[in-house]
PDB file of N, CA and C in Angstrom:
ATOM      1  N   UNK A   1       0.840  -1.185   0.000  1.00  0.00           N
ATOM      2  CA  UNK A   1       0.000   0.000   0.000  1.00  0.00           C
ATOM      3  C   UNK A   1       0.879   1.240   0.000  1.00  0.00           C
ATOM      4  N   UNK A   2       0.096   2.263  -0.502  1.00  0.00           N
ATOM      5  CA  UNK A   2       0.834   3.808  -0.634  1.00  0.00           C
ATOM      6  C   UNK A   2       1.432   4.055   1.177  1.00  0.00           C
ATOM      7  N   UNK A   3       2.276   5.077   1.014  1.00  0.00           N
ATOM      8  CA  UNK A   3       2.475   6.115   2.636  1.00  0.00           C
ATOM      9  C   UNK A   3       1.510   6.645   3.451  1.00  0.00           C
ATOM     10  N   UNK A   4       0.002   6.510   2.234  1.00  0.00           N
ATOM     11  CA  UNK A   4      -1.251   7.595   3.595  1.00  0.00           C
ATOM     12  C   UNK A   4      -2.157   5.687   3.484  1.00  0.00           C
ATOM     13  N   UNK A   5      -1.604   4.935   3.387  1.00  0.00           N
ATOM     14  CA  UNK A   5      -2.294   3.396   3.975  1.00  0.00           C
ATOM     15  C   UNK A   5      -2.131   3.753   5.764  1.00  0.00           C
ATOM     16  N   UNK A   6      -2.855   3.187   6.496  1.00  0.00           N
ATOM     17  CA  UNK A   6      -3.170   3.484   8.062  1.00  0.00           C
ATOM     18  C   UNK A   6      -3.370   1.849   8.105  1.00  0.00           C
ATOM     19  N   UNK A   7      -2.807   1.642   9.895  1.00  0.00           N
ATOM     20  CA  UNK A   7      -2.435   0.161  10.148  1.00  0.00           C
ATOM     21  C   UNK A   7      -3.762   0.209  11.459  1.00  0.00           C
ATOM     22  N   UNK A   8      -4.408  -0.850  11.180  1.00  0.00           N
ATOM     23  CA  UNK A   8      -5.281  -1.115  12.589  1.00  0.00           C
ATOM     24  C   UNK A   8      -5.382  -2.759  13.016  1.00  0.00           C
ATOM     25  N   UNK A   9      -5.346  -2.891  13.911  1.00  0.00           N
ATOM     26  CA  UNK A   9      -5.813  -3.955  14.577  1.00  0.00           C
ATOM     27  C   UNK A   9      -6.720  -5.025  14.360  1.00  0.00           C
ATOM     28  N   UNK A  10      -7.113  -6.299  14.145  1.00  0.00           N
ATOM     29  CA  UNK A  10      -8.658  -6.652  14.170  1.00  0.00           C
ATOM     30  C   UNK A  10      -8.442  -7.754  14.752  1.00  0.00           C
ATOM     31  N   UNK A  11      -9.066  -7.876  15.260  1.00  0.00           N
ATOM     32  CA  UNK A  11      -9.777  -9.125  16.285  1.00  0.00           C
ATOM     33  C   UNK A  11     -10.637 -10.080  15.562  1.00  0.00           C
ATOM     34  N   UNK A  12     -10.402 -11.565  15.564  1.00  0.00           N
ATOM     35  CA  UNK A  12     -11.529 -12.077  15.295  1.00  0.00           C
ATOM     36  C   UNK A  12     -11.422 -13.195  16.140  1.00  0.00           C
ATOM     37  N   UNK A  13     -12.762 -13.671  16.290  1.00  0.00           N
ATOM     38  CA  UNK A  13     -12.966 -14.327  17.437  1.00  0.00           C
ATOM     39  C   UNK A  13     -14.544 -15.575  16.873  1.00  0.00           C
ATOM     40  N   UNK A  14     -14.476 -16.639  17.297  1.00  0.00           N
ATOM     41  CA  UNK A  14     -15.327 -17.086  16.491  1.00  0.00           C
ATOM     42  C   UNK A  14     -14.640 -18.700  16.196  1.00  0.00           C
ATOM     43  N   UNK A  15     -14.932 -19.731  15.487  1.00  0.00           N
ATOM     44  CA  UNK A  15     -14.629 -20.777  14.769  1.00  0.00           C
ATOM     45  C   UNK A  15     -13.507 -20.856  14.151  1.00  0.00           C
ATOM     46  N   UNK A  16     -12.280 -21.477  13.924  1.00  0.00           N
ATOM     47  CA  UNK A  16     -10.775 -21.201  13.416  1.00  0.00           C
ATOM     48  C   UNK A  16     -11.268 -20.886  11.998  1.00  0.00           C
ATOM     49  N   UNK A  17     -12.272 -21.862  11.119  1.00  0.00           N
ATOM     50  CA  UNK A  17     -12.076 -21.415  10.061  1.00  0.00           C
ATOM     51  C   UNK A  17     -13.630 -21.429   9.724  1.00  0.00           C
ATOM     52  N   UNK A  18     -13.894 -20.297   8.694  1.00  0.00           N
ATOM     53  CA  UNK A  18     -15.323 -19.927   8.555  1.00  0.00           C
ATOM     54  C   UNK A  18     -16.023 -18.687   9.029  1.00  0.00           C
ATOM     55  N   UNK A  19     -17.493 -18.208   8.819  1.00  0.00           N
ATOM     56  CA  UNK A  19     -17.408 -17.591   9.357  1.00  0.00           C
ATOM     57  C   UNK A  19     -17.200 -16.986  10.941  1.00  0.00           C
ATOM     58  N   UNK A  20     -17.227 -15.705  10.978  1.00  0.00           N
ATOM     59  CA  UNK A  20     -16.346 -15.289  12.505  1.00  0.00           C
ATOM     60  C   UNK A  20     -17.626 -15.072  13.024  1.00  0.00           C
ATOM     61  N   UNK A  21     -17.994 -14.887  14.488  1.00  0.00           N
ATOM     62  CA  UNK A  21     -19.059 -14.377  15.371  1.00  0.00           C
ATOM     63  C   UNK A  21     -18.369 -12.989  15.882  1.00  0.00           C
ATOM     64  N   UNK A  22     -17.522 -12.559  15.580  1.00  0.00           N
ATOM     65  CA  UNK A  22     -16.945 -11.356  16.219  1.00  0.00           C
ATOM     66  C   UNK A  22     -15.995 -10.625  15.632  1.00  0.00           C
ATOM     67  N   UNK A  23     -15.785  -9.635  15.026  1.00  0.00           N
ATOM     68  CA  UNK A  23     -14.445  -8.735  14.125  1.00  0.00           C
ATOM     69  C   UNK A  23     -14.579  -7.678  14.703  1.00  0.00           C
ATOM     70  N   UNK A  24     -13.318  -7.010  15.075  1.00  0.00           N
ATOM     71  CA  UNK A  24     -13.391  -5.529  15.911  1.00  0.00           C
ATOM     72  C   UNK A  24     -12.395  -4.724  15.302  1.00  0.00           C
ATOM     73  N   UNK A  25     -12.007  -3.592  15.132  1.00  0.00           N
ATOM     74  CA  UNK A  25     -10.539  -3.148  14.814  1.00  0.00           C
ATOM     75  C   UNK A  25     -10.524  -2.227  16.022  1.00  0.00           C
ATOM     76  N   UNK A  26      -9.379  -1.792  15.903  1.00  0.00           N
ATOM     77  CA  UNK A  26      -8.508  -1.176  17.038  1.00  0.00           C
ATOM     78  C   UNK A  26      -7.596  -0.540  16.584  1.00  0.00           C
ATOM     79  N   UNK A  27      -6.864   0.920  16.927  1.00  0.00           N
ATOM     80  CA  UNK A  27      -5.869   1.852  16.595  1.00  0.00           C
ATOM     81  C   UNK A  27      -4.546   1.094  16.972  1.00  0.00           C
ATOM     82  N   UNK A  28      -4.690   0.676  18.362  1.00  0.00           N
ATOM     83  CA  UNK A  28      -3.402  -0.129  18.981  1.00  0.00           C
ATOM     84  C   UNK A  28      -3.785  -1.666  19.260  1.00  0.00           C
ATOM     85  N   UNK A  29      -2.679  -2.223  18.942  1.00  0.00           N
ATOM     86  CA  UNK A  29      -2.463  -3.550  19.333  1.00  0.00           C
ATOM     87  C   UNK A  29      -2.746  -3.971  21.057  1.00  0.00           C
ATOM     88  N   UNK A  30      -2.102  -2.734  21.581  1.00  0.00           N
ATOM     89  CA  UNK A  30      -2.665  -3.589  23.288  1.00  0.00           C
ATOM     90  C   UNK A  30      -4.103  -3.044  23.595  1.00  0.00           C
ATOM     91  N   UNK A  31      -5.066  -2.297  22.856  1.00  0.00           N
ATOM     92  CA  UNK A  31      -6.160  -2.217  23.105  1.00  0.00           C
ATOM     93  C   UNK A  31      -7.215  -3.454  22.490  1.00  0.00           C
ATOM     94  N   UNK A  32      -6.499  -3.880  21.389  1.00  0.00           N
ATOM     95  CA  UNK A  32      -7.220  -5.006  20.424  1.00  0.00           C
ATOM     96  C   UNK A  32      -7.006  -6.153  22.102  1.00  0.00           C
ATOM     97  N   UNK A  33      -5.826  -6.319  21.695  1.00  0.00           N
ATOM     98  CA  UNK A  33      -5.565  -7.856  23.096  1.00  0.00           C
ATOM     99  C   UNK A  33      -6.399  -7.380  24.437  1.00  0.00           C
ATOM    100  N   UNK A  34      -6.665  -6.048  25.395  1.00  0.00           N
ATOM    101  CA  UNK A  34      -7.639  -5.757  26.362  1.00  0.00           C
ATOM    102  C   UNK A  34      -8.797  -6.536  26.013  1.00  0.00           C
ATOM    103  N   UNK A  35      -9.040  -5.725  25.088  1.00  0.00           N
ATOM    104  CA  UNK A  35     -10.370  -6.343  24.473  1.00  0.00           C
ATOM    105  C   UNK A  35     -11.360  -7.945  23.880  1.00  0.00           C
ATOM    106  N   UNK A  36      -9.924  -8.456  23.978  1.00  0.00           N
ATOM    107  CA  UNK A  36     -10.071  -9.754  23.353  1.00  0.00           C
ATOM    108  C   UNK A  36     -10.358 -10.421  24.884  1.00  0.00           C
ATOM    109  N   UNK A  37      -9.318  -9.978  26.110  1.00  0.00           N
ATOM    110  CA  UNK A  37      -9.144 -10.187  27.049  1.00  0.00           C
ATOM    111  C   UNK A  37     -10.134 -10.379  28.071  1.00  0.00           C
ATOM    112  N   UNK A  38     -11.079  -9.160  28.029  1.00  0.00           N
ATOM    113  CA  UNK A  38     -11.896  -8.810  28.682  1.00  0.00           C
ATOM    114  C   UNK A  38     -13.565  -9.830  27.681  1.00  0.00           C
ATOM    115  N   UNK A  39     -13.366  -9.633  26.892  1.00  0.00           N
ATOM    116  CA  UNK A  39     -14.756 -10.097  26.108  1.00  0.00           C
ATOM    117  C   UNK A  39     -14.714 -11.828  26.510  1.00  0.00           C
ATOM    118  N   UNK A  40     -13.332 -12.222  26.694  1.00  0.00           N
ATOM    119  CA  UNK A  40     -13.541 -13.855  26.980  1.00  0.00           C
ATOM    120  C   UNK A  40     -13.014 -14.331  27.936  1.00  0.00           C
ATOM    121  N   UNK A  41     -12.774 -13.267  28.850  1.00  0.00           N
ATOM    122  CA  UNK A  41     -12.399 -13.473  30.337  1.00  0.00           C
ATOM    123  C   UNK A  41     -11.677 -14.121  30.309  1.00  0.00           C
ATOM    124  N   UNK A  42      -9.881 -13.770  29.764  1.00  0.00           N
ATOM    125  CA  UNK A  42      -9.073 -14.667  29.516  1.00  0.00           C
ATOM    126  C   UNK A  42      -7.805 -14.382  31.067  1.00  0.00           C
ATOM    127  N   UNK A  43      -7.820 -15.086  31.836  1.00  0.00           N
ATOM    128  CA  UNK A  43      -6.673 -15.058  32.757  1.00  0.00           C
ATOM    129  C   UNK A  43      -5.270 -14.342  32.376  1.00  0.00           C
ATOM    130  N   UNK A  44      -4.721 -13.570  33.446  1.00  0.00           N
ATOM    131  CA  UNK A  44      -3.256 -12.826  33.055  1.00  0.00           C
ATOM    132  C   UNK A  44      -2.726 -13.583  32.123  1.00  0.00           C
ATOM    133  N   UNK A  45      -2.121 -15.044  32.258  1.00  0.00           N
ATOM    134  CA  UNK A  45      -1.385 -15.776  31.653  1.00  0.00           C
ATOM    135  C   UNK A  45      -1.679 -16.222  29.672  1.00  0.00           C
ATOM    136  N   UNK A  46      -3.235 -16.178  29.910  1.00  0.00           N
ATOM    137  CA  UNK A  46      -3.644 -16.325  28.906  1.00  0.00           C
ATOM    138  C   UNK A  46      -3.436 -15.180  27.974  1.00  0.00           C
ATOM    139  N   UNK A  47      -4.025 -13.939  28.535  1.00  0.00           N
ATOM    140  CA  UNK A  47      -3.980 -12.447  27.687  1.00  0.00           C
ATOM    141  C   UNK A  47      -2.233 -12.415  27.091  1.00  0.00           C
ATOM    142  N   UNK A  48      -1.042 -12.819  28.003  1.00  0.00           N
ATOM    143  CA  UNK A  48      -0.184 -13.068  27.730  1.00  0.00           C
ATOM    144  C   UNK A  48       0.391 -13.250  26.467  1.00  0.00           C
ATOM    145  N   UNK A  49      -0.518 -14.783  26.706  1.00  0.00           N
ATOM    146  CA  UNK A  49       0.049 -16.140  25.654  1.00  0.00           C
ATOM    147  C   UNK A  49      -0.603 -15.115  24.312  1.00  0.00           C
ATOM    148  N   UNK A  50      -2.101 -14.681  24.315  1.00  0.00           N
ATOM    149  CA  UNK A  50      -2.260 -14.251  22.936  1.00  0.00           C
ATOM    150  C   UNK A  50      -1.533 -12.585  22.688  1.00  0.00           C
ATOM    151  N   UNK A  51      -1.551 -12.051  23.377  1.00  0.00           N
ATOM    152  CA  UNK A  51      -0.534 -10.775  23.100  1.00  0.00           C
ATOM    153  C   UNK A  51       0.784 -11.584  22.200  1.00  0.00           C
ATOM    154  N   UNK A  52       1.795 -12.340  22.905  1.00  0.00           N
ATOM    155  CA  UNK A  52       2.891 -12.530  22.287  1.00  0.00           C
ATOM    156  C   UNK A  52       2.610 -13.410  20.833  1.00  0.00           C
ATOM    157  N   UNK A  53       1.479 -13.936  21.094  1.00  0.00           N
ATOM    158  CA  UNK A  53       1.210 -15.089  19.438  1.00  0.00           C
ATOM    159  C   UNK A  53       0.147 -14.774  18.829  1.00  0.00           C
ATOM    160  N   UNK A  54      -0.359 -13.957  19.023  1.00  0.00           N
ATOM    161  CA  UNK A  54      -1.383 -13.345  18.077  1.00  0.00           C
ATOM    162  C   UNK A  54      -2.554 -13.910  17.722  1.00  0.00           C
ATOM    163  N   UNK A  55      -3.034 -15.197  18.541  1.00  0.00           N
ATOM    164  CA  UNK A  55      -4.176 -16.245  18.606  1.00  0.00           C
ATOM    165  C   UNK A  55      -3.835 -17.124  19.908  1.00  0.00           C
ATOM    166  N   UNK A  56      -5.452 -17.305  19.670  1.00  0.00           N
ATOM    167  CA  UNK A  56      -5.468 -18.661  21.073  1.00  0.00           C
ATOM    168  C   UNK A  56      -6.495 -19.437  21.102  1.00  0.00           C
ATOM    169  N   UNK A  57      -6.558 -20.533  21.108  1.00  0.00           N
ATOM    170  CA  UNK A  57      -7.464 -21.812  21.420  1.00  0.00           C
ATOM    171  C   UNK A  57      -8.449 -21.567  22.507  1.00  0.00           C
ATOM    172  N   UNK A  58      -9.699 -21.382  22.479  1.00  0.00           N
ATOM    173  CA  UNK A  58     -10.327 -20.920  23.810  1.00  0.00           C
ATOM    174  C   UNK A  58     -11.264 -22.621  23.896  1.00  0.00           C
ATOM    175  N   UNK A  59     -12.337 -22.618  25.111  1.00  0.00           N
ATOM    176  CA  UNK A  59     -12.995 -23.016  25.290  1.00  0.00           C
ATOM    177  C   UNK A  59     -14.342 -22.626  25.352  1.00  0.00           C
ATOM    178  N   UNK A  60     -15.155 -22.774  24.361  1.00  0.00           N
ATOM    179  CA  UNK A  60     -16.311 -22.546  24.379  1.00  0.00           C
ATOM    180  C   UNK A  60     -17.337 -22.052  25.262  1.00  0.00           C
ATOM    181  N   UNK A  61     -17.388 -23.417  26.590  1.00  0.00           N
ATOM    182  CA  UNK A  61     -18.359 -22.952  27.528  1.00  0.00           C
ATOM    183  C   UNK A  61     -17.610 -22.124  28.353  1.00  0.00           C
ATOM    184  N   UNK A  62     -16.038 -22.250  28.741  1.00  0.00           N
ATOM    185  CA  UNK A  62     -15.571 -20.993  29.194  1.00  0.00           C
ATOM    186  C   UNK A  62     -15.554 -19.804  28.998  1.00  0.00           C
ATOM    187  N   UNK A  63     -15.064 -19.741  27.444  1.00  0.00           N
ATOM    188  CA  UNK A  63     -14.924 -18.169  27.192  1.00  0.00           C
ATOM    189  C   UNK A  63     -15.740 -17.836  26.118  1.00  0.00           C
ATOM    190  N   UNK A  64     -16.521 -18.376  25.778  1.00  0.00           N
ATOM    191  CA  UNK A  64     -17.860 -18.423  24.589  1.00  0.00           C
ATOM    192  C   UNK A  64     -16.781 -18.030  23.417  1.00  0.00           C
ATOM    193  N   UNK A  65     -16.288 -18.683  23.287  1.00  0.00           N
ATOM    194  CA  UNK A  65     -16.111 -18.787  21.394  1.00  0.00           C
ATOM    195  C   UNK A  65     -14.747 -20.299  21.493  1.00  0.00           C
ATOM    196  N   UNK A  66     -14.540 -20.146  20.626  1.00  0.00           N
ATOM    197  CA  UNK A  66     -13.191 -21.436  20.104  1.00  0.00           C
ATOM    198  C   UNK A  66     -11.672 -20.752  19.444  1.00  0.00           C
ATOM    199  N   UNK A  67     -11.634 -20.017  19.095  1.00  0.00           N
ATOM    200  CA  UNK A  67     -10.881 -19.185  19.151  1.00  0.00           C
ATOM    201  C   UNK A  67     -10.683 -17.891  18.772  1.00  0.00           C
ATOM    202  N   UNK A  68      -9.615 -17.314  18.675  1.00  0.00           N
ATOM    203  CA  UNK A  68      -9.604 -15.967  18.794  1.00  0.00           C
ATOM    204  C   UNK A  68      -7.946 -15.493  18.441  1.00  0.00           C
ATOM    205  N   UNK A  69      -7.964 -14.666  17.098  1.00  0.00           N
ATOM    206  CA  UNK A  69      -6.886 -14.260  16.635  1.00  0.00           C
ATOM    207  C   UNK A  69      -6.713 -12.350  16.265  1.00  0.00           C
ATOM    208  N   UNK A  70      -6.010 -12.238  16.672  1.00  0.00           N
ATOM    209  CA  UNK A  70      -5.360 -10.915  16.081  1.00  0.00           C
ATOM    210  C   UNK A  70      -4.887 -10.514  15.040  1.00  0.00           C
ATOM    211  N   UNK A  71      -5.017  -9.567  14.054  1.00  0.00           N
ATOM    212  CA  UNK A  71      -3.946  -9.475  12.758  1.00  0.00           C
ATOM    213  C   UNK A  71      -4.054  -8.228  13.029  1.00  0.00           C
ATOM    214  N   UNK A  72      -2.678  -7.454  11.963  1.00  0.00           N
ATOM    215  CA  UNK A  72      -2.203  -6.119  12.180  1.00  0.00           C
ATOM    216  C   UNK A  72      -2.629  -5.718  10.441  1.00  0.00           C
ATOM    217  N   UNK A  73      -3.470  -5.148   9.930  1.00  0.00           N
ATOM    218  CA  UNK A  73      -3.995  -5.163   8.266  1.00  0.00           C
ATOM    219  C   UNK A  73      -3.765  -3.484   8.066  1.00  0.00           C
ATOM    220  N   UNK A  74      -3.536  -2.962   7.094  1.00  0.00           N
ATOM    221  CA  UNK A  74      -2.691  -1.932   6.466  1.00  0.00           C
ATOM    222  C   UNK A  74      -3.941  -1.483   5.468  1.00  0.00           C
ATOM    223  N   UNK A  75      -4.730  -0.728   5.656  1.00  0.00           N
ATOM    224  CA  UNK A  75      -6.195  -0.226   4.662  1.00  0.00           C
ATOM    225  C   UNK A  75      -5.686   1.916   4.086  1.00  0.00           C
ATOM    226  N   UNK A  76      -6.603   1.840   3.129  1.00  0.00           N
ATOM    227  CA  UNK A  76      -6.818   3.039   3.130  1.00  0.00           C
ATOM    228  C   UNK A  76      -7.498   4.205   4.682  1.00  0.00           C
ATOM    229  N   UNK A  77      -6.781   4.925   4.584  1.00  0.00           N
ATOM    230  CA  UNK A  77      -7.424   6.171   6.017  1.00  0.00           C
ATOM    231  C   UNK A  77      -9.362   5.671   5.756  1.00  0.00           C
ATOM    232  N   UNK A  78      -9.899   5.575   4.343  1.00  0.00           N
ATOM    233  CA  UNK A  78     -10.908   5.969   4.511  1.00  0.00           C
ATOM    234  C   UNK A  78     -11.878   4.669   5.243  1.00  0.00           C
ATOM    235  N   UNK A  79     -11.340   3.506   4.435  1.00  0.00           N
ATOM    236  CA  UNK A  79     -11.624   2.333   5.224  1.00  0.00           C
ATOM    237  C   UNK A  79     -11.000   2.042   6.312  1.00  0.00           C
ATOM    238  N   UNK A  80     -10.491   2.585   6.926  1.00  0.00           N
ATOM    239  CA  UNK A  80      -9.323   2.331   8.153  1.00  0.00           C
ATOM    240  C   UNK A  80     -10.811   3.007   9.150  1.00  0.00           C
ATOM    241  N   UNK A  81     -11.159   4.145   8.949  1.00  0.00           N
ATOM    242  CA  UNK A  81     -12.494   4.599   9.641  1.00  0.00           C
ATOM    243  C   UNK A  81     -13.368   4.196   9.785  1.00  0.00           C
ATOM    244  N   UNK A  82     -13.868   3.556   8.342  1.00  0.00           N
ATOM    245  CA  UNK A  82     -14.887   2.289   8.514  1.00  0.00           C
ATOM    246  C   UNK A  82     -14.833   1.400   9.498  1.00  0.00           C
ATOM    247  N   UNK A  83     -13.786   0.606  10.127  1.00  0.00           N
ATOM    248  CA  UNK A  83     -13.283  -0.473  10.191  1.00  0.00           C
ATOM    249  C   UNK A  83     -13.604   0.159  11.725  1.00  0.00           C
ATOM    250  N   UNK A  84     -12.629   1.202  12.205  1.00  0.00           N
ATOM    251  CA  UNK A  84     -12.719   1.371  13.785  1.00  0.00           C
ATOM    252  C   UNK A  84     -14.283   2.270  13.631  1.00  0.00           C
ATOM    253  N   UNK A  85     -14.967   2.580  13.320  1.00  0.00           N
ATOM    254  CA  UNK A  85     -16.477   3.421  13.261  1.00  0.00           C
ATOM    255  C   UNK A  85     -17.409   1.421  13.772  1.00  0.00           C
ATOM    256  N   UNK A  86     -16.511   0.391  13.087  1.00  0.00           N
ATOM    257  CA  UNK A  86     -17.791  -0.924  13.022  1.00  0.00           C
ATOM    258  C   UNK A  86     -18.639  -1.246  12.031  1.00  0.00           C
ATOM    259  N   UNK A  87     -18.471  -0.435  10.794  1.00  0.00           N
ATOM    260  CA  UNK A  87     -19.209  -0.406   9.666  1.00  0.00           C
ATOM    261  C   UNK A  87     -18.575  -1.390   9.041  1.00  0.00           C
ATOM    262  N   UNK A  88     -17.513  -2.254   9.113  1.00  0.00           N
ATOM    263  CA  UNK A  88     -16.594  -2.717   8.306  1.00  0.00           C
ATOM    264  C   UNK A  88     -16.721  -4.941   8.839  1.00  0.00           C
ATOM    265  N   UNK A  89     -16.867  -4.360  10.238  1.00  0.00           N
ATOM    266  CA  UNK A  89     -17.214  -5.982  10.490  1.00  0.00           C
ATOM    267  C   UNK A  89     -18.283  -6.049  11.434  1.00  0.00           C
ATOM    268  N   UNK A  90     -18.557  -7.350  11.697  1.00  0.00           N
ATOM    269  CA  UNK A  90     -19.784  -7.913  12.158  1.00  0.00           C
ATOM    270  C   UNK A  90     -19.878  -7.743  13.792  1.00  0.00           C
ATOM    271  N   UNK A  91     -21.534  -7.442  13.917  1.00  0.00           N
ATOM    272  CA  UNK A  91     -21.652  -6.851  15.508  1.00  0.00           C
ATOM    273  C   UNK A  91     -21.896  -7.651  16.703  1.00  0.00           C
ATOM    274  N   UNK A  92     -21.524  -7.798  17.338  1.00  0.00           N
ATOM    275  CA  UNK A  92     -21.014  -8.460  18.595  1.00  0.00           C
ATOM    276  C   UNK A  92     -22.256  -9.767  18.479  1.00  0.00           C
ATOM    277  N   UNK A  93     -22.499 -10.806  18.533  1.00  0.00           N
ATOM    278  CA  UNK A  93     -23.310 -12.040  17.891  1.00  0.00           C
ATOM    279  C   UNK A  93     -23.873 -12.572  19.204  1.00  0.00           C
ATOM    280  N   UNK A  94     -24.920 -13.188  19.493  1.00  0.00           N
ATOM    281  CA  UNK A  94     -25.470 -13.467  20.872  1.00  0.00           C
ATOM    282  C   UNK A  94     -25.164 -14.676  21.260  1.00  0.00           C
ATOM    283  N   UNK A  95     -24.456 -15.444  20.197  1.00  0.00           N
ATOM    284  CA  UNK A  95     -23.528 -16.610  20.645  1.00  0.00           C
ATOM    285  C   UNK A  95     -22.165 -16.375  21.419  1.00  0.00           C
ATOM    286  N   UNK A  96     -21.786 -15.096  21.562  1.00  0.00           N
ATOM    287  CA  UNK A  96     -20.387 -14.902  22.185  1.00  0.00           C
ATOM    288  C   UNK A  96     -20.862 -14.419  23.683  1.00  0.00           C
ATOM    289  N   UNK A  97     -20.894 -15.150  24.632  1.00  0.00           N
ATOM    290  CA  UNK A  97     -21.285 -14.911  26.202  1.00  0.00           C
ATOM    291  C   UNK A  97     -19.698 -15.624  26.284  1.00  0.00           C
ATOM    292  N   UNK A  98     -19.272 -14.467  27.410  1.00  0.00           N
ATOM    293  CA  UNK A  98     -18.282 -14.194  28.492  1.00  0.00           C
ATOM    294  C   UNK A  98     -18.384 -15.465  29.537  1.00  0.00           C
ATOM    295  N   UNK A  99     -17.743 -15.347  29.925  1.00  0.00           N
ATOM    296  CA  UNK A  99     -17.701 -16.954  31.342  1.00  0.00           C
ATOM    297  C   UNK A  99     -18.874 -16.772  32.150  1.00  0.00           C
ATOM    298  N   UNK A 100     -18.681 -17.835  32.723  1.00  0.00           N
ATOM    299  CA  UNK A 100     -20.005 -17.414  33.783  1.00  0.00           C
ATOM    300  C   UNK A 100     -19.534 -16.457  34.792  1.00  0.00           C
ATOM    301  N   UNK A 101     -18.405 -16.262  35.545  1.00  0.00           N
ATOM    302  CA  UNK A 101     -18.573 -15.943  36.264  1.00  0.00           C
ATOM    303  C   UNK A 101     -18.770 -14.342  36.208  1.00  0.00           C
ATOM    304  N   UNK A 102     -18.779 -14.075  34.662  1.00  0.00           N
ATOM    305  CA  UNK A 102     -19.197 -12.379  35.200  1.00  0.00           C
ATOM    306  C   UNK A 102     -20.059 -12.377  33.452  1.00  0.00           C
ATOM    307  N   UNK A 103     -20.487 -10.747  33.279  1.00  0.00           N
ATOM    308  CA  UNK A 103     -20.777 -10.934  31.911  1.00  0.00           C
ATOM    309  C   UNK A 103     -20.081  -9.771  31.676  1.00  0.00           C
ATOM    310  N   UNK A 104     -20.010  -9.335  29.813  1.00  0.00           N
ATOM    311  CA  UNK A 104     -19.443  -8.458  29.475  1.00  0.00           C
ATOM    312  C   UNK A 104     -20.346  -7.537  28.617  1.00  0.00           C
ATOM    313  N   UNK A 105     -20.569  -6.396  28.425  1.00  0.00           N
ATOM    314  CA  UNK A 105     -21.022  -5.422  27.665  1.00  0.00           C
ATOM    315  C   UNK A 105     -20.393  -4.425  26.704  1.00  0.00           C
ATOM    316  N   UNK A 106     -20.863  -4.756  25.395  1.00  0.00           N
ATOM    317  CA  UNK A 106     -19.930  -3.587  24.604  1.00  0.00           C
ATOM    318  C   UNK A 106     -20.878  -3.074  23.795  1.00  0.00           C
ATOM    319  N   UNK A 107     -20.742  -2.039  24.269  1.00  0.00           N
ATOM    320  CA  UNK A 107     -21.556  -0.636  23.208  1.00  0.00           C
ATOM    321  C   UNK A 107     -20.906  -0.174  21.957  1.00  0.00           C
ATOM    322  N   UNK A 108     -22.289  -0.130  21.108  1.00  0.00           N
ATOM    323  CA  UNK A 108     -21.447   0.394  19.506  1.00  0.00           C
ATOM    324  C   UNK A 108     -21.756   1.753  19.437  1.00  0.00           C
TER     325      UNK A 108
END
């Protein structure tokens, strides 16, 4: 891509392969991993493991989905807005519940 290409974050979260139940973008990389963190109630160690590898194997009835990967994607400014605005991927799916022991809420 050209010099005015803009780099964001995306999250997907969902089935390894197929469609996703969850795509988010993000300006920064440690806000994408918070987020991943917090939505599947992933333990210090875990948020860890996917910060440094950029995916992780979850458990379903634990953290409501199967897994969950990060990529760093390089778009135009104008779709780069799209993308963090939510116009660009799919909205939070009522199959993705948080652990039991708490729940999570995200506003668009």
């Amino acid at each position: 891509m050209n010099a005015k290409s803009r780099v964001v974050f995306v999250i997907r979260s969902g089935p390894r392969k197929g469609r996703a139940d969850l795509e988010a973008a993000f300006t920064t990389r440690q806000d994408a991993v918070r987020f991943a963190a917090d939505l599947h109630g992933l333990e210090p160690s875990e948020a860890k493991t996917f910060a440094k590898s950029g995916e992780i194997e979850l458990d379903r009835a634990r953290h409501g989905s199967n897994f969950c990967a990060l990529k760093e994607e390089r778009m135009a400014p104008e779709r780069a807005e799209k993308a963090l605005s939510g116009e660009l991927y799919l909205a939070i799916a009522p199959a993705l519940i948080s652990s039991k022991r708490r729940s999570v809420r995200v506003s668009a």
